[in-house]
C-alpha atoms as a PDB file:
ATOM      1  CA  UNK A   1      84.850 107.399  44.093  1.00  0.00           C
ATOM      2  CA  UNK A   2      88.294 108.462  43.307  1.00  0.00           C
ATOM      3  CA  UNK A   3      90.278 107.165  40.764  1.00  0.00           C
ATOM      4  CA  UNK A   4      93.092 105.940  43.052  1.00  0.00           C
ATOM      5  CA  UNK A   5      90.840 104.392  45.318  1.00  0.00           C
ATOM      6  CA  UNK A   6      89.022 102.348  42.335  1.00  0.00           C
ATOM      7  CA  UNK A   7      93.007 101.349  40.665  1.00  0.00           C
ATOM      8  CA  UNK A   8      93.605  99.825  44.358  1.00  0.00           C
ATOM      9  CA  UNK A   9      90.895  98.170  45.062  1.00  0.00           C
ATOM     10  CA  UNK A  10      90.863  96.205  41.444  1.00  0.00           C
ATOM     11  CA  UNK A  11      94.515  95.619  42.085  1.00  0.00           C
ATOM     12  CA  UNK A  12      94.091  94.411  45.921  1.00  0.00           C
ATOM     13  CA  UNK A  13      90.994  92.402  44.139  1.00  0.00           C
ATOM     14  CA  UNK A  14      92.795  90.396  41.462  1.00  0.00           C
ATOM     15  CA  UNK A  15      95.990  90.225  43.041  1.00  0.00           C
ATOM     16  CA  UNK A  16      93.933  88.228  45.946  1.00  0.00           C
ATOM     17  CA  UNK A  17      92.391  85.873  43.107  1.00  0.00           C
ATOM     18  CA  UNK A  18      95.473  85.156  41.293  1.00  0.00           C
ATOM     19  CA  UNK A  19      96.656  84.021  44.819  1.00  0.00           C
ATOM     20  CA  UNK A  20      94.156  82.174  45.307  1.00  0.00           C
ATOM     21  CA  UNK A  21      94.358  80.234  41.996  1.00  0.00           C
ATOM     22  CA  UNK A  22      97.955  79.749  42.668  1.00  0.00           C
ATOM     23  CA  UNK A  23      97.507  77.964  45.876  1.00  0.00           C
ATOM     24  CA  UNK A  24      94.692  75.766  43.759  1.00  0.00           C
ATOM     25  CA  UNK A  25      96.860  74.402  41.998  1.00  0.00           C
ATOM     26  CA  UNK A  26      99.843  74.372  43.963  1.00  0.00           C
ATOM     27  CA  UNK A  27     101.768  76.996  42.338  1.00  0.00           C
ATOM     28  CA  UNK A  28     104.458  79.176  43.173  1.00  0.00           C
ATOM     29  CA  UNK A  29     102.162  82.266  43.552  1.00  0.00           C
ATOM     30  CA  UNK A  30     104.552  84.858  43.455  1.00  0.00           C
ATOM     31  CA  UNK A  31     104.586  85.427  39.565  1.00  0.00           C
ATOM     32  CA  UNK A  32     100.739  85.089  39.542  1.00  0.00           C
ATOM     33  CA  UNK A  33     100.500  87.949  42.086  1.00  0.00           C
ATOM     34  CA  UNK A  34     102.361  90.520  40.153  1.00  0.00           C
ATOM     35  CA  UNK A  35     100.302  89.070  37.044  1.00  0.00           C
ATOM     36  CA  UNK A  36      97.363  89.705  38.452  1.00  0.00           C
ATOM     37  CA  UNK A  37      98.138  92.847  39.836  1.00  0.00           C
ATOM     38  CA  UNK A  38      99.290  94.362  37.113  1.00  0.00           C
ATOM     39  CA  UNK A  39      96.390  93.089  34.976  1.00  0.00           C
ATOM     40  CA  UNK A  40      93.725  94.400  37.803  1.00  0.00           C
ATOM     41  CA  UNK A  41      95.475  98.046  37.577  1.00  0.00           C
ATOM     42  CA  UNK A  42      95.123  98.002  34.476  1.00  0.00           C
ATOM     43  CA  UNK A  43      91.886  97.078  34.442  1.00  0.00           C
ATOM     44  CA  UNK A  44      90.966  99.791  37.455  1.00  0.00           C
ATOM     45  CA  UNK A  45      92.443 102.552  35.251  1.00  0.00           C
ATOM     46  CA  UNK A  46      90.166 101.745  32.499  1.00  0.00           C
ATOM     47  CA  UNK A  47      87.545 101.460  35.317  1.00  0.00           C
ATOM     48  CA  UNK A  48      88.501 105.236  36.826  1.00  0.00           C
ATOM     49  CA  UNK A  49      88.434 106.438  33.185  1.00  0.00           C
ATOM     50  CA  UNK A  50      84.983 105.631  32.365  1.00  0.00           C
ATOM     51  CA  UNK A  51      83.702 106.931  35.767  1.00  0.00           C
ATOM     52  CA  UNK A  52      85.400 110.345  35.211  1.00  0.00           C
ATOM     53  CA  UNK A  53      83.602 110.432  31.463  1.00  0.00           C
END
């Protein structure tokens, strides 16, 4: 897989369950998207990393 495609797909992935959460609890989801996407880009960079090792 390539590494982009790995970073988007974690960020598409948490971003989705941060939303989700939000709505749960009857949030304003907005800062729990960009939360969660910026901690599931992280997390697919680390991801792409240790596939490219």
């Amino acid at each position: 897989m390539k590494e982009r495609t790995i970073v988007s797909a974690s960020t598409l992935f948490a971003s989705l369950l941060a939303y989700w959460y939000a709505r749960s609890v009857k949030k304003d989801a907005a800062p729990y998207v960009m939360l969660g996407g910026f901690i599931g880009s992280i997390i697919g960079d680390t991801l792409a990393d240790q596939f490219k090792k």
